[in-house]
Protein backbone atom coordinates (compact mmCIF):
# COMPACT_ATOMS: atom_id res chain seq x y z
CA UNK A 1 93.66 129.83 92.92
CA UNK A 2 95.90 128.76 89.81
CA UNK A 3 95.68 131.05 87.00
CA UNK A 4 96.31 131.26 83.32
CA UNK A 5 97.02 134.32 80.85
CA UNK A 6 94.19 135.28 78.80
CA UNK A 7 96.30 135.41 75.78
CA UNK A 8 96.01 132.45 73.77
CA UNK A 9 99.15 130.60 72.69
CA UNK A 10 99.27 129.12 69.34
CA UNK A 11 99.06 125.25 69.00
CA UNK A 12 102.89 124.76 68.03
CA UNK A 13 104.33 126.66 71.23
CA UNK A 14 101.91 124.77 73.40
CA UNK A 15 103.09 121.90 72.70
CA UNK A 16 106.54 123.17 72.33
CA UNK A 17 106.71 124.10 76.05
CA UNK A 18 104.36 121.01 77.25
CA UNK A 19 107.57 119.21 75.28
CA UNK A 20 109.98 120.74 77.06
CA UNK A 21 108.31 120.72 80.65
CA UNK A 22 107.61 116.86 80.35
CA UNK A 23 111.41 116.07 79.36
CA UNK A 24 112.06 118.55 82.69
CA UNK A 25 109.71 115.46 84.64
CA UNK A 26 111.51 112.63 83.14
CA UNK A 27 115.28 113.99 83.73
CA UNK A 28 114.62 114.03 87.21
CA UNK A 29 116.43 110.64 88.09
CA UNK A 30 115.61 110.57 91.39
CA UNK A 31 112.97 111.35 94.29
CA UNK A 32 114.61 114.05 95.64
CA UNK A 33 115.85 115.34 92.16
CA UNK A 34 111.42 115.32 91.70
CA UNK A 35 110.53 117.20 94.60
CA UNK A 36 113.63 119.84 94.39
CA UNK A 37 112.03 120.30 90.44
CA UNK A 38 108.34 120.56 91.45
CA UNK A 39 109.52 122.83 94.44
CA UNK A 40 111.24 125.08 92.10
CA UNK A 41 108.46 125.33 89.47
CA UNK A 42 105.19 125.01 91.29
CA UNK A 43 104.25 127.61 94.10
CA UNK A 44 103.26 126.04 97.19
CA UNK A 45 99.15 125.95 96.66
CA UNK A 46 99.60 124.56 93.24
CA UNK A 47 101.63 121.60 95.19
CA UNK A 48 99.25 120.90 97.61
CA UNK A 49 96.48 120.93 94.55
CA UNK A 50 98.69 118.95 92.68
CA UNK A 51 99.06 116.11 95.45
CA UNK A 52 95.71 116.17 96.42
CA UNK A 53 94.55 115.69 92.94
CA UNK A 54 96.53 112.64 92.98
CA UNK A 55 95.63 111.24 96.59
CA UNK A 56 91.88 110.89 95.86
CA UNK A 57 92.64 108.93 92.20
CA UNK A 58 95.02 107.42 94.55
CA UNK A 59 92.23 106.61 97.46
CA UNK A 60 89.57 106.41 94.53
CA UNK A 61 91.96 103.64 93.10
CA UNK A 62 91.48 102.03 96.75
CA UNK A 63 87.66 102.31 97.11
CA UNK A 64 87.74 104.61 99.25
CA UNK A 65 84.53 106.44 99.74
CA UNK A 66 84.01 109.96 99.05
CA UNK A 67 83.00 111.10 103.08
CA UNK A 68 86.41 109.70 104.09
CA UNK A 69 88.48 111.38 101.22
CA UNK A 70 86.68 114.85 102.41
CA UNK A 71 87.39 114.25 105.72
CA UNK A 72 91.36 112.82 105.49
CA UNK A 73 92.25 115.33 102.80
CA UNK A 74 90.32 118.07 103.63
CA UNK A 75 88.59 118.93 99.93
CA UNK A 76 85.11 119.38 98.91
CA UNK A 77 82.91 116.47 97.33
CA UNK A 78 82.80 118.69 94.55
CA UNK A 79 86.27 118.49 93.62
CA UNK A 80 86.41 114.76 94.46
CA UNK A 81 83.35 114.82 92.09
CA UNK A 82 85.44 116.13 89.30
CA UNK A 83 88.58 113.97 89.79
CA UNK A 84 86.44 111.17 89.36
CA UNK A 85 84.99 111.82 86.50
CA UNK A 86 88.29 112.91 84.95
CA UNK A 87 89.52 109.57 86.34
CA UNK A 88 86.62 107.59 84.41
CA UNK A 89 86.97 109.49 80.99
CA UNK A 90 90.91 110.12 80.93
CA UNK A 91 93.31 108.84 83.17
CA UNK A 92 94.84 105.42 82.35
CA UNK A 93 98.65 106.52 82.67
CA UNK A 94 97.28 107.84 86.32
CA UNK A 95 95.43 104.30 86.94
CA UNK A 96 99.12 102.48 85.66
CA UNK A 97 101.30 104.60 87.71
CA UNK A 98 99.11 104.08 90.79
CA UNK A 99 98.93 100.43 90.30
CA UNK A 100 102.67 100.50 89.95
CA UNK A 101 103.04 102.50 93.05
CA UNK A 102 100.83 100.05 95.04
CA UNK A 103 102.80 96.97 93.44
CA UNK A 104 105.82 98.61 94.72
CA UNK A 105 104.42 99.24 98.16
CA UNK A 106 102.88 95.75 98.79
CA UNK A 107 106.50 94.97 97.73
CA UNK A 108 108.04 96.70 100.56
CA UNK A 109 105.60 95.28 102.49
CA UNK A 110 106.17 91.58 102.33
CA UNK A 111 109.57 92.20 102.67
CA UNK A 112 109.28 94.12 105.68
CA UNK A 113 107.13 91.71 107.42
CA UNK A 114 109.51 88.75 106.44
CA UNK A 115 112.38 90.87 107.99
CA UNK A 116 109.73 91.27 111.03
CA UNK A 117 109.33 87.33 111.80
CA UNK A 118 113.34 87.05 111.41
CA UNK A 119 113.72 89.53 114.28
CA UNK A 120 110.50 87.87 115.93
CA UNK A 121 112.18 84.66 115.77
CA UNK A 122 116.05 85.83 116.80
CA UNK A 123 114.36 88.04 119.74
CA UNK A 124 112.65 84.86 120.89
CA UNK A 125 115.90 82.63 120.96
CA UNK A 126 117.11 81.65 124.07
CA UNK A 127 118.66 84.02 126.09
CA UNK A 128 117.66 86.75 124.02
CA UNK A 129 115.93 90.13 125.52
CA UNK A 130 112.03 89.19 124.15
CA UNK A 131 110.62 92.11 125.20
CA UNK A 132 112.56 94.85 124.27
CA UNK A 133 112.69 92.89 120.89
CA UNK A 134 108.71 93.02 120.66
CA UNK A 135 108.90 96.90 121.92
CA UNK A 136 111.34 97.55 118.97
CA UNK A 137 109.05 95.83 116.38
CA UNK A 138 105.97 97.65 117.50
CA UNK A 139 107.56 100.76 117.22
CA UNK A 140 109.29 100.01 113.33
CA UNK A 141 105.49 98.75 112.85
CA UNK A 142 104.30 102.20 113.86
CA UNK A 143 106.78 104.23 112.01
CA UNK A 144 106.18 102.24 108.64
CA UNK A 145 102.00 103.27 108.77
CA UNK A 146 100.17 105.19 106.52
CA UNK A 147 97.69 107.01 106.92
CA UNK A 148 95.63 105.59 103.84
């Protein structure tokens, strides 16, 4: 469980270190350059907190209903509860980076399944090995899902 000093900080330093921690976020120029940050500053429960949080506005987002985000991540309707009503009072950089993501993923997507039909279509020419083609697209298809 995640805990914070009794000691109250004044207004000006909270924000002062807030300040500095979300310039931290936004210097990190790259994916790996994120994780390596939030590996260094976050212990490893307030990670998996962290990403949870974020999967059910994410699966929320989705429509997902709450029995299957208990059961694929493995947290209490309770705390689903309470993301969701954070999600309907706050939340509307969360909503735009999640719609962003999902943009970004459809993306990938299309372009992966164009890519598909041009290997669909070479692996059918004549003379070609059809089947091992098909056997190689299933298995890119099966490495590429997610599980929501």
């Amino acid at each position: 469980m995640t805990q914070v000093s009794r000691r109250i900080l004044s207004q000006k330093v909270q924000e002062r270190i807030f300040h500095l921690f979300t310039n931290a976020l936004v210097k990190c120029d790259s994916r790996g350059s994120a994780a390596s940050f939030i590996e260094d500053m976050l212990t490893p429960t307030e990670q998996v907190m962290l990403s949870k949080r974020f999967s059910i506005a994410f699966m929320l987002l989705e429509g997902y209903d709450y029995e299957t985000i208990k059961r694929m991540l493995k947290v209490s309707t309770a705390t689903i509860g309470r993301v969701a009503s954070w999600f309907k009072i706050k939340g509307e950089e969360v909503r735009r980076i999640i719609n962003r993501i999902k943009r970004d993923e459809s993306m990938k997507k299309a372009v992966e399944e164009i890519m598909d039909s041009i290997l669909e279509i070479i692996g059918t020419a004549p003379g070609q090995d059809w089947k091992s083609t098909r056997k190689m697209l299933w298995h890119s298809k099966k490495l590429r899902e997610k599980p929501y």
